[in-house]
Structures are given as structure tokens and as C-alpha cells.
N, C-alpha and C. Protein backbone atom coordinates (compact mmCIF):
# COMPACT_ATOMS: atom_id res chain seq x y z
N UNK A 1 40.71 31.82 189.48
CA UNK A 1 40.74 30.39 189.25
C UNK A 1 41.62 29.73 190.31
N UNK A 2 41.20 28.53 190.82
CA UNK A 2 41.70 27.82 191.97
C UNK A 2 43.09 27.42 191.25
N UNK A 3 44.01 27.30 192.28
CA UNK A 3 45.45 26.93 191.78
C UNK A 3 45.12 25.08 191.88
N UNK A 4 46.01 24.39 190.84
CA UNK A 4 46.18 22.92 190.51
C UNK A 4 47.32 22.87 191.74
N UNK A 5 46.76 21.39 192.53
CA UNK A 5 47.88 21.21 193.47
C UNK A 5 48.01 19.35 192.88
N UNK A 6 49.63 19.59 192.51
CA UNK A 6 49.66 18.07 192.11
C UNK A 6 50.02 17.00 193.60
N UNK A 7 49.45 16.25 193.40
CA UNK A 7 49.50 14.98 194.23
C UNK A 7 50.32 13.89 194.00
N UNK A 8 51.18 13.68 195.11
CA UNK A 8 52.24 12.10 194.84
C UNK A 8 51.03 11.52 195.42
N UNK A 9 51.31 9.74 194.08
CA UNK A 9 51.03 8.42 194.73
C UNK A 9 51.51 7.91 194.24
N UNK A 10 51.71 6.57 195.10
CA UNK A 10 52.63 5.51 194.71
C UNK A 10 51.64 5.06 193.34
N UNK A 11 52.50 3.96 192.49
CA UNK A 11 51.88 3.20 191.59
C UNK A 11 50.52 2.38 191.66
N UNK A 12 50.65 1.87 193.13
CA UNK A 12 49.58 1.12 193.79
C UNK A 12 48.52 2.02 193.73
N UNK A 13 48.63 3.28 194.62
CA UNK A 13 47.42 3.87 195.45
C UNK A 13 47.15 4.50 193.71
N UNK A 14 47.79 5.12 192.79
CA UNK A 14 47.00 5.53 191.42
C UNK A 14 46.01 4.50 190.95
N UNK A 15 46.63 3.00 191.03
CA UNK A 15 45.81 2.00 190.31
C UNK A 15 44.63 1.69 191.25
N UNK A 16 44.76 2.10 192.53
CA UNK A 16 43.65 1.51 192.87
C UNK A 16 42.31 2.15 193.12
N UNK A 17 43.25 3.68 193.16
CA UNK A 17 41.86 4.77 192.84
C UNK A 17 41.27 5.13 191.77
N UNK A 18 42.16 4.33 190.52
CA UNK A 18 41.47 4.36 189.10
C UNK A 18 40.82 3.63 189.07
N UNK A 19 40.56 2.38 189.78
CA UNK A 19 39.66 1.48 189.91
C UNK A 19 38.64 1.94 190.67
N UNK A 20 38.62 2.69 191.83
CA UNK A 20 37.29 2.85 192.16
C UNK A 20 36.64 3.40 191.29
N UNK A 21 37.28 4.69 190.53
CA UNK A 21 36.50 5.73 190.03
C UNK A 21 35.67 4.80 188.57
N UNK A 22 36.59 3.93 188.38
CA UNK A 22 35.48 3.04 187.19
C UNK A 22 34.80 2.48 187.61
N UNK A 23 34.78 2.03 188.61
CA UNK A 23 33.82 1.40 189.76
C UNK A 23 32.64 2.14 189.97
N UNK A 24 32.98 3.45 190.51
CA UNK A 24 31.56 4.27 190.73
C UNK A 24 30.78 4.90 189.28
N UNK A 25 31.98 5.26 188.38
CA UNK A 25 31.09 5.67 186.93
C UNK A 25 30.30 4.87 186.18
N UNK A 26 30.64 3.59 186.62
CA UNK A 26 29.73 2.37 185.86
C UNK A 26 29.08 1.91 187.30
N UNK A 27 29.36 0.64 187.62
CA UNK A 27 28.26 -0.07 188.38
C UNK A 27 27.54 0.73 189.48
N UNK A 28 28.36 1.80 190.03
CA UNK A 28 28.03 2.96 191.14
C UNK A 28 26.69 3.27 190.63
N UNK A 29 26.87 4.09 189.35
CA UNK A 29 25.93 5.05 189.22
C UNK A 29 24.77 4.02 188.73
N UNK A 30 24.95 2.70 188.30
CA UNK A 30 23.75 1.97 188.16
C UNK A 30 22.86 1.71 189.02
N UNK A 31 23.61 1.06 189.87
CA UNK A 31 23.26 0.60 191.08
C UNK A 31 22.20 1.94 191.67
N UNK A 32 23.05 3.06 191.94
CA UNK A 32 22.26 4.19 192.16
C UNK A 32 21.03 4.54 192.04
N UNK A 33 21.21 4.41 190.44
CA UNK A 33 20.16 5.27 189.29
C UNK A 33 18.68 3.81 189.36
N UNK A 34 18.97 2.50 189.75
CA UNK A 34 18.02 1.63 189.87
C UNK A 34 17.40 1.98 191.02
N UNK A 35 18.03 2.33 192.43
CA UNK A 35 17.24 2.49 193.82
C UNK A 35 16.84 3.79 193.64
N UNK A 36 17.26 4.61 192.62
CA UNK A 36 16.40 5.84 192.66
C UNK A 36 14.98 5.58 192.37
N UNK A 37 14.91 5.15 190.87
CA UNK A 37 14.02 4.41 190.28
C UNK A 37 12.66 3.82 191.07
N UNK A 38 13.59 2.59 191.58
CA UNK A 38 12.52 2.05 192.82
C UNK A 38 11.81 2.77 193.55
N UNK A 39 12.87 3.44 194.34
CA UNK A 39 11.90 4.47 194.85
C UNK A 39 10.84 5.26 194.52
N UNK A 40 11.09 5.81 193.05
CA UNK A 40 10.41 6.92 193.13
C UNK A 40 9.09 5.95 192.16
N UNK A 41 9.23 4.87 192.24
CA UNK A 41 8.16 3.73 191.78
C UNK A 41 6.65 3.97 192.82
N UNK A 42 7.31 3.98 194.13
CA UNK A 42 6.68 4.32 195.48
C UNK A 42 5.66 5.08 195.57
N UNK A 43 5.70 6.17 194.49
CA UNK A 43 4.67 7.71 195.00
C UNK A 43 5.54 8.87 195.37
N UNK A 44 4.60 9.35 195.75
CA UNK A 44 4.95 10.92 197.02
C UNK A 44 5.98 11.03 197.05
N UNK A 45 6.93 11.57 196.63
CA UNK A 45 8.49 11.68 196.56
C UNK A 45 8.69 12.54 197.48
N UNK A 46 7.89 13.82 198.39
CA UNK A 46 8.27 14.61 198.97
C UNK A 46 8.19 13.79 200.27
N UNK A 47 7.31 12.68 200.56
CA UNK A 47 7.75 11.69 202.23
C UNK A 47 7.88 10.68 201.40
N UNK A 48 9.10 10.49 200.47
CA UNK A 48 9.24 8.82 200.41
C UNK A 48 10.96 8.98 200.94
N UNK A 49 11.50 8.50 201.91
CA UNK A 49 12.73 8.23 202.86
C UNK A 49 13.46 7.63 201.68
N UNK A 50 12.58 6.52 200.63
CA UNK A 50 14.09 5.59 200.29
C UNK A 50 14.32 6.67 199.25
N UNK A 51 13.80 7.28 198.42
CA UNK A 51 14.18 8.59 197.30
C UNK A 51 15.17 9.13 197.85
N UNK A 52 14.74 9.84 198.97
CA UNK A 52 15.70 10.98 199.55
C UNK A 52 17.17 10.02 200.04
N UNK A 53 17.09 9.27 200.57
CA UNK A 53 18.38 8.57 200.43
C UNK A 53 19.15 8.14 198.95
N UNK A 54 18.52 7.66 198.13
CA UNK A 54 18.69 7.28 196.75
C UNK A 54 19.43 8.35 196.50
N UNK A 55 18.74 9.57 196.38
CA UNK A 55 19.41 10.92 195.91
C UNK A 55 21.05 11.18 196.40
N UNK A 56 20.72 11.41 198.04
CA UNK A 56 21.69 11.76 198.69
C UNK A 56 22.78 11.04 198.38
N UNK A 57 22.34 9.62 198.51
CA UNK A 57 23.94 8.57 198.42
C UNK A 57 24.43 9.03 196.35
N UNK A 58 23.34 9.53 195.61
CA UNK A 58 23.66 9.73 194.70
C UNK A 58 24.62 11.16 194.09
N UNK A 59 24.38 11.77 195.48
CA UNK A 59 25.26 13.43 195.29
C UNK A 59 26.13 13.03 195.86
N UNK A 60 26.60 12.07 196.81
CA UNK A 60 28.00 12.45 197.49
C UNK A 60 28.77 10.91 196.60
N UNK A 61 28.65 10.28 195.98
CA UNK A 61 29.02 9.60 194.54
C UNK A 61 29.39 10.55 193.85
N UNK A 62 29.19 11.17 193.56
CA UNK A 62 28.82 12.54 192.47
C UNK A 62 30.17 13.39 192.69
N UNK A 63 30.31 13.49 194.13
CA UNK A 63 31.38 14.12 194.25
C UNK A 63 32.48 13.37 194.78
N UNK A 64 32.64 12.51 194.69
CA UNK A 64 33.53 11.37 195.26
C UNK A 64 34.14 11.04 193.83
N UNK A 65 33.34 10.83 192.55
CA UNK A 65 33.96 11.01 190.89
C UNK A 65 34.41 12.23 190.87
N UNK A 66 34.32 13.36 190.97
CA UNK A 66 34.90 14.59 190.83
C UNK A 66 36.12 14.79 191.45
N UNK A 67 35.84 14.31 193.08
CA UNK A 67 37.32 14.53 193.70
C UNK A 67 38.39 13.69 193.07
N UNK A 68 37.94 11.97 192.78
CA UNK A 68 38.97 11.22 192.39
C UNK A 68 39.25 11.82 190.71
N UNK A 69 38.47 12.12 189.82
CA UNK A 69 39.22 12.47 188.75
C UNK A 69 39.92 13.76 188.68
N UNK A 70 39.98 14.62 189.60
CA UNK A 70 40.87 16.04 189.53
C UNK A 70 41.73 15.38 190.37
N UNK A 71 42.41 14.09 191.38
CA UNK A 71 43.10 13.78 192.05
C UNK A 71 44.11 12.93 191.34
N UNK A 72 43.41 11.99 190.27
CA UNK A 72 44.07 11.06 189.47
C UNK A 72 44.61 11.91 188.18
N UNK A 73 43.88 13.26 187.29
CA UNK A 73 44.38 13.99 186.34
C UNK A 73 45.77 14.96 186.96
N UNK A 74 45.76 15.44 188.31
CA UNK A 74 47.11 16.14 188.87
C UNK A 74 47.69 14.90 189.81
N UNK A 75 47.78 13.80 189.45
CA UNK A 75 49.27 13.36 190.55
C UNK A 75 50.01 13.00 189.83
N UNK A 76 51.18 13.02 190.88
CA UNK A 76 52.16 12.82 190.34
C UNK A 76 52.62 11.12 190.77
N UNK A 77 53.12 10.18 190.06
CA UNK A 77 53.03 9.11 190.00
C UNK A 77 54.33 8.09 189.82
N UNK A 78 54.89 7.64 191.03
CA UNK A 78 55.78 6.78 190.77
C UNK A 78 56.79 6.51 191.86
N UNK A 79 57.87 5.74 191.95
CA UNK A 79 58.45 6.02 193.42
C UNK A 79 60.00 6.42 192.66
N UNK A 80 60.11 5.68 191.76
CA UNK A 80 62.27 5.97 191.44
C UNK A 80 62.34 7.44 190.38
N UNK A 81 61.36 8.27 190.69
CA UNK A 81 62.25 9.11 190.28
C UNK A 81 61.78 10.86 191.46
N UNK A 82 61.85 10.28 192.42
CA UNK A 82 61.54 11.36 193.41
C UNK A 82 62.83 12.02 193.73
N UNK A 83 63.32 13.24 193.93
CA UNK A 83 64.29 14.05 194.12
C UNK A 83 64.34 14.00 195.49
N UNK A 84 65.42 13.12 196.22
CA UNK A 84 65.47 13.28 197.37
C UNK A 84 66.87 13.85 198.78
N UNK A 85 66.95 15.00 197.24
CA UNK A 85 67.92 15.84 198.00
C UNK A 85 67.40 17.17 198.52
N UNK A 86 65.83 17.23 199.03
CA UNK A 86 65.39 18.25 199.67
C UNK A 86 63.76 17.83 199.66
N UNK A 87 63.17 18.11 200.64
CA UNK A 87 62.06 17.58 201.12
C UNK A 87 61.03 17.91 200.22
N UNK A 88 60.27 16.97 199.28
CA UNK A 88 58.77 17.58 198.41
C UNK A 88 57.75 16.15 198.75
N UNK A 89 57.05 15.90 197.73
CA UNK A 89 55.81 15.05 197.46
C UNK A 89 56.87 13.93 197.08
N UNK A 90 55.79 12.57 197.59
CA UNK A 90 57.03 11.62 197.82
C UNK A 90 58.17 10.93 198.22
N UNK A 91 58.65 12.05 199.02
CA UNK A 91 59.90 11.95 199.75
C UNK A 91 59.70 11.44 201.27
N UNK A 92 60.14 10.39 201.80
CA UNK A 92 60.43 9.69 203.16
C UNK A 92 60.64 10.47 204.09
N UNK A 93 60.68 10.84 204.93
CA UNK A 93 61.20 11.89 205.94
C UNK A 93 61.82 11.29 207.24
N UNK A 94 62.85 11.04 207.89
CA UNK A 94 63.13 11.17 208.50
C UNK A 94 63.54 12.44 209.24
N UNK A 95 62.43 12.79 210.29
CA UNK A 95 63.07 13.80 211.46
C UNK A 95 62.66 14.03 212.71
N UNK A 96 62.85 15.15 213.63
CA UNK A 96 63.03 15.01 215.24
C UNK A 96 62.34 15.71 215.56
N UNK A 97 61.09 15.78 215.63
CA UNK A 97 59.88 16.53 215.88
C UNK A 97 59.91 16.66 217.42
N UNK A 98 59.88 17.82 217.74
CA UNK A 98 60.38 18.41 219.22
C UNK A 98 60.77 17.20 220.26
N UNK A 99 61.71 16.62 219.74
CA UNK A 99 62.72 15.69 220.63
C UNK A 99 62.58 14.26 220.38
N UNK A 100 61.62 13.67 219.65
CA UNK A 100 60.80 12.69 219.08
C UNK A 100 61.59 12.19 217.68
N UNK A 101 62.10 11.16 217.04
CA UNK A 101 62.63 10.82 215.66
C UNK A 101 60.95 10.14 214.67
N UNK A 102 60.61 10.67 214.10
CA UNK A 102 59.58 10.17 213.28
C UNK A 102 59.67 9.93 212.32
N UNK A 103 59.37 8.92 211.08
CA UNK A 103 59.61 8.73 210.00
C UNK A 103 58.13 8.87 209.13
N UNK A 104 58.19 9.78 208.01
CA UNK A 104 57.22 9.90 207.54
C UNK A 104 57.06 9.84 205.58
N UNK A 105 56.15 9.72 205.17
CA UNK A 105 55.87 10.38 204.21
C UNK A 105 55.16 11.22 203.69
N UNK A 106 55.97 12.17 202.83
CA UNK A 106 55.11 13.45 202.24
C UNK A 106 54.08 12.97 201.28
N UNK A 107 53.15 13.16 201.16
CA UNK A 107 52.17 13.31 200.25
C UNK A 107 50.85 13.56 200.64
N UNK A 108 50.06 12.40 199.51
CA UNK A 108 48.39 12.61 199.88
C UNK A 108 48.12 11.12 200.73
N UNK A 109 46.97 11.77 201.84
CA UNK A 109 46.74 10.88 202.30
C UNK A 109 46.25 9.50 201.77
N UNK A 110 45.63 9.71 200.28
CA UNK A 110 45.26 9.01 199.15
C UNK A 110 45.85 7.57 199.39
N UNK A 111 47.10 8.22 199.59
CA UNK A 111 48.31 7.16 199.40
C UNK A 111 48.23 5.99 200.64
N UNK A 112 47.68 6.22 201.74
CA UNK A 112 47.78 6.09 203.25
C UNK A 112 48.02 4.35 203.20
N UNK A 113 46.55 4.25 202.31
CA UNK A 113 45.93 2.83 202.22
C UNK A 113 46.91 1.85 201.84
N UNK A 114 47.36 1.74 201.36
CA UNK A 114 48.66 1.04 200.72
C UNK A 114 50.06 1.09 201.08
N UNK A 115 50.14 2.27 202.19
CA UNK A 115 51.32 2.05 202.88
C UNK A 115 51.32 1.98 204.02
N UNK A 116 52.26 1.33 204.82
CA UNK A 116 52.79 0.98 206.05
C UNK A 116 53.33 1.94 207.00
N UNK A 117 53.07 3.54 206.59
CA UNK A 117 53.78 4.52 207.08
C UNK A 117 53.01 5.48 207.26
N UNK A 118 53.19 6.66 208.27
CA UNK A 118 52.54 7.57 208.03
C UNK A 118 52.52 8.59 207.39
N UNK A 119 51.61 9.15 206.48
CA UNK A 119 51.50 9.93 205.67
C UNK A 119 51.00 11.41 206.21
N UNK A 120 51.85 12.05 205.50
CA UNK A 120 51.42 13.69 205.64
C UNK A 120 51.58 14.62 204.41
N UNK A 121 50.31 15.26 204.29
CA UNK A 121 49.71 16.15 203.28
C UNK A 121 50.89 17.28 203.26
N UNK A 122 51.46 18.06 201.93
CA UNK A 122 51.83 18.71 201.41
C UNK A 122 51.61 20.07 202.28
N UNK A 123 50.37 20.01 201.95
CA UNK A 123 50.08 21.07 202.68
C UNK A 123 49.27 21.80 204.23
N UNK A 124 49.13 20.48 204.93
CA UNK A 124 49.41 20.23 206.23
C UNK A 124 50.48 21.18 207.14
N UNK A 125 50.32 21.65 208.37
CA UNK A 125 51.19 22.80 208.42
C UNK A 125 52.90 22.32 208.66
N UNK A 126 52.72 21.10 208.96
CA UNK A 126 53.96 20.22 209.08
C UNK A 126 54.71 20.41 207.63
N UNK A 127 53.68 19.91 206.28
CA UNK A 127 54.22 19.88 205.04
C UNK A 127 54.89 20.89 204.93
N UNK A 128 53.92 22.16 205.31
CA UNK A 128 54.12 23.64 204.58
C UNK A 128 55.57 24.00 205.36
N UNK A 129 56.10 23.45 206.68
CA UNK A 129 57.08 24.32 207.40
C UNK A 129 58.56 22.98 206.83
N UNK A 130 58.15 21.99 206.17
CA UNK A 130 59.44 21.17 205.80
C UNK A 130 59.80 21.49 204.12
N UNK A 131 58.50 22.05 203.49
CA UNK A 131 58.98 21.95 202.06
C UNK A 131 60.02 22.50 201.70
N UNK A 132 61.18 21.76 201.13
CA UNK A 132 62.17 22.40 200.22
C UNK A 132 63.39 22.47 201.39
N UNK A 133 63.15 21.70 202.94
CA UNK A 133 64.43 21.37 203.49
C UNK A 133 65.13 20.37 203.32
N UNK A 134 66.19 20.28 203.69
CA UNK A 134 67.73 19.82 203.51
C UNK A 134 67.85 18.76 204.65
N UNK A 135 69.06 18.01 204.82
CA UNK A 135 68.94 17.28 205.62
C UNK A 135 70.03 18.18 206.38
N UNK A 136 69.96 18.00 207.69
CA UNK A 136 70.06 19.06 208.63
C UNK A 136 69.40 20.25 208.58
N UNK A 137 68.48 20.80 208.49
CA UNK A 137 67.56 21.90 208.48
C UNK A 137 66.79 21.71 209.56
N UNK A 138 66.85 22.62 210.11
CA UNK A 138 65.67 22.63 211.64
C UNK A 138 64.83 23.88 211.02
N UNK A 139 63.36 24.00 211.17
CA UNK A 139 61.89 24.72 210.70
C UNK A 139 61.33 24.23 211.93
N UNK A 140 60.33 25.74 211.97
CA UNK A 140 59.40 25.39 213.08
C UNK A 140 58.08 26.00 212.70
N UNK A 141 56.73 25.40 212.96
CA UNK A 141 55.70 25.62 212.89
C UNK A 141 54.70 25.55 213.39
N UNK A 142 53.64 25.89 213.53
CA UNK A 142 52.32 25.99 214.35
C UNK A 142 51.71 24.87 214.57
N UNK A 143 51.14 23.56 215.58
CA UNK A 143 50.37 22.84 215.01
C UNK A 143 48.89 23.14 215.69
N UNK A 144 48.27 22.35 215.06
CA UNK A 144 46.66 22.40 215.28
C UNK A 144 46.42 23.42 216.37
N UNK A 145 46.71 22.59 217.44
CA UNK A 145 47.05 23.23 219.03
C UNK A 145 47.15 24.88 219.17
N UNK A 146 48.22 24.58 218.41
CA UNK A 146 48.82 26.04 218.46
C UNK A 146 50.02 26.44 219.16
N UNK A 147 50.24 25.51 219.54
CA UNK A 147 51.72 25.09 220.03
C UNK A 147 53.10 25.02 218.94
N UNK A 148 54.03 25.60 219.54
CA UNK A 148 55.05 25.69 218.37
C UNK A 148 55.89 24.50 218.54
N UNK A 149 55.99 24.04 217.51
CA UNK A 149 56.71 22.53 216.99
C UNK A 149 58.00 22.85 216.21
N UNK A 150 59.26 22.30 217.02
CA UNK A 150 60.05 22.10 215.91
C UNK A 150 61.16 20.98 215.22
N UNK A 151 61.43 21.42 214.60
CA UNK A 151 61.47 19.94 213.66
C UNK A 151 63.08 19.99 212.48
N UNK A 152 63.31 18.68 213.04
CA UNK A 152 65.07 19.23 212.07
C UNK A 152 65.01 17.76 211.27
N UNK A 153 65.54 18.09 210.13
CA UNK A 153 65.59 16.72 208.93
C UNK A 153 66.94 16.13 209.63
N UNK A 154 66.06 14.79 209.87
CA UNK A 154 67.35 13.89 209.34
C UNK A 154 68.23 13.04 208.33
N UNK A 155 66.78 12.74 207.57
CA UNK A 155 67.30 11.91 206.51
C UNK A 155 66.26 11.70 205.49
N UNK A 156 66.35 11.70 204.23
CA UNK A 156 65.46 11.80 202.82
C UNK A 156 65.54 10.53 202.10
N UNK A 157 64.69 9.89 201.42
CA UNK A 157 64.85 8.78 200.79
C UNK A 157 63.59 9.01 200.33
N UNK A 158 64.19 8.04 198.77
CA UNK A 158 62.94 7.61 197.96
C UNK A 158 61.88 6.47 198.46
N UNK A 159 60.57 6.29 198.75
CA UNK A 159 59.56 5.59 198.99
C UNK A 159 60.28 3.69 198.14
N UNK A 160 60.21 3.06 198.96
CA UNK A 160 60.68 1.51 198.40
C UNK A 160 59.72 0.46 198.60
């Protein structure tokens, strides 16, 4: 069984992805389930184009409700009570990425939309080589590239 990975979002980015997902379970799938309809009003379903689109836009809906409700049932949700005496989900980052000062936040990109900052995934190889440091802690890790990156905390704060 796949391991549960919980997700920080701010208050905002929860409310507003609870809104899509009611968005797509109701008017989505109407909207949908009518141009399917239409279509398949048409005939020949095996060459009718608007079906096969109908469908398609109707499977990746399909999984767009799935991702947001296993995303909205594991996050974690809020900004004043983040522990920000060692780097997790939620937490601000200030640090010196091979000579560079960057300020970031940990989480899901989920969150992106609603903030002014840049966001980085948990488990991103950046996430994976800061989790659970300190301020002064230097970690180093692989990126994309493959180039070794390293990286020392400067400073932790709760999201404001």
C-alpha cells in the first residue's frame, strides 16, 4: 500500500481547491455528461471527434477529483501553528544555495497560486536534502542536472 504523504496549505490555497473540487463534482461533471450526450446524439461513435473528446476531457476531470480529494483529505492546514525550529511543510526558508541567498517555501506546489513566493515540494530533492535542518545547517544534494548543490539554513519562519 502506497504511503499517505500529508500536504501543507495555506488557509487560502485549501479553500480554494475545495472549491474547485465542488466545482468539478457538480457543474464539471454536468457540463461533461451533456457534451457527451450530444455527441453521442451524432451516430457512429467510433468516428465521431466530439465523443472522443467529451470522453477524454471527461477522464482527466475524473482524475483531477481524485487528485484534489486525496490532496484536500491529507493536508495539513494553516499558517500559526507551523514548528519553525527546524525545516518541514510550511516553513519559510531562508538559505544560501551554492553562494546565492533564496527565500523559499516548503510545501505543495498547490499552494503556489496564492502566494507571492516560491514554493518547493517536500519531496523535491532540495526538500528531501533540507528536511529536519536547523538554522545553520549546511546539506548538500543532487539537482536535476546532476550537479551537486549546497545549501546552508539561514533562517525559519512561519508563512504570514
Amino acid at each position: 500500500m502506497a504511503e499517505t504523504q500529508t500536504t501543507w496549505l495555506s488557509q487560502e490555497s485549501f479553500d480554494r481547491l475545495s472549491a474547485e473540487l465542488r466545482d468539478l463534482e457538480t457543474r464539471g461533471r454536468e457540463e461533461v455528461a451533456e457534451r457527451i450526450e450530444s455527441a453521442r446524439s451524432e451516430g457512429d461513435l467510433r468516428e465521431n471527434g466530439g465523443y472522443q473528446a467529451a470522453r477524454e476531457e471527461q477522464s482527466k476531470m475524473e482524475g483531477r477529483i481524485v487528485e484534489l480529494t486525496i490532496l484536500l483529505r491529507d493536508a495539513q492546514v494553516g499558517e500559526g501553528n507551523v514548528d519553525t525550529s527546524k525545516v518541514g511543510p510550511g516553513v519559510v526558508v531562508t538559505a544560501e544555495i551554492n553562494g546565492k541567498e533564496q527565500k523559499f517555501l516548503l510545501g505543495s506546489r498547490q499552494a503556489a497560486a496564492d502566494l507571492d513566493i516560491n514554493v518547493f515540494p517536500e519531496a523535491a530533492p532540495l526538500g528531501v536534502a533540507i528536511m529536519g535542518a536547523s538554522v545553520g545547517d549546511e546539506r548538500t544534494y543532487q539537482a536535476p542536472n546532476g550537479k551537486d548543490m549546497t545549501v546552508k539554513i539561514i533562517s525559519l519562519e512561519a508563512l504570514r
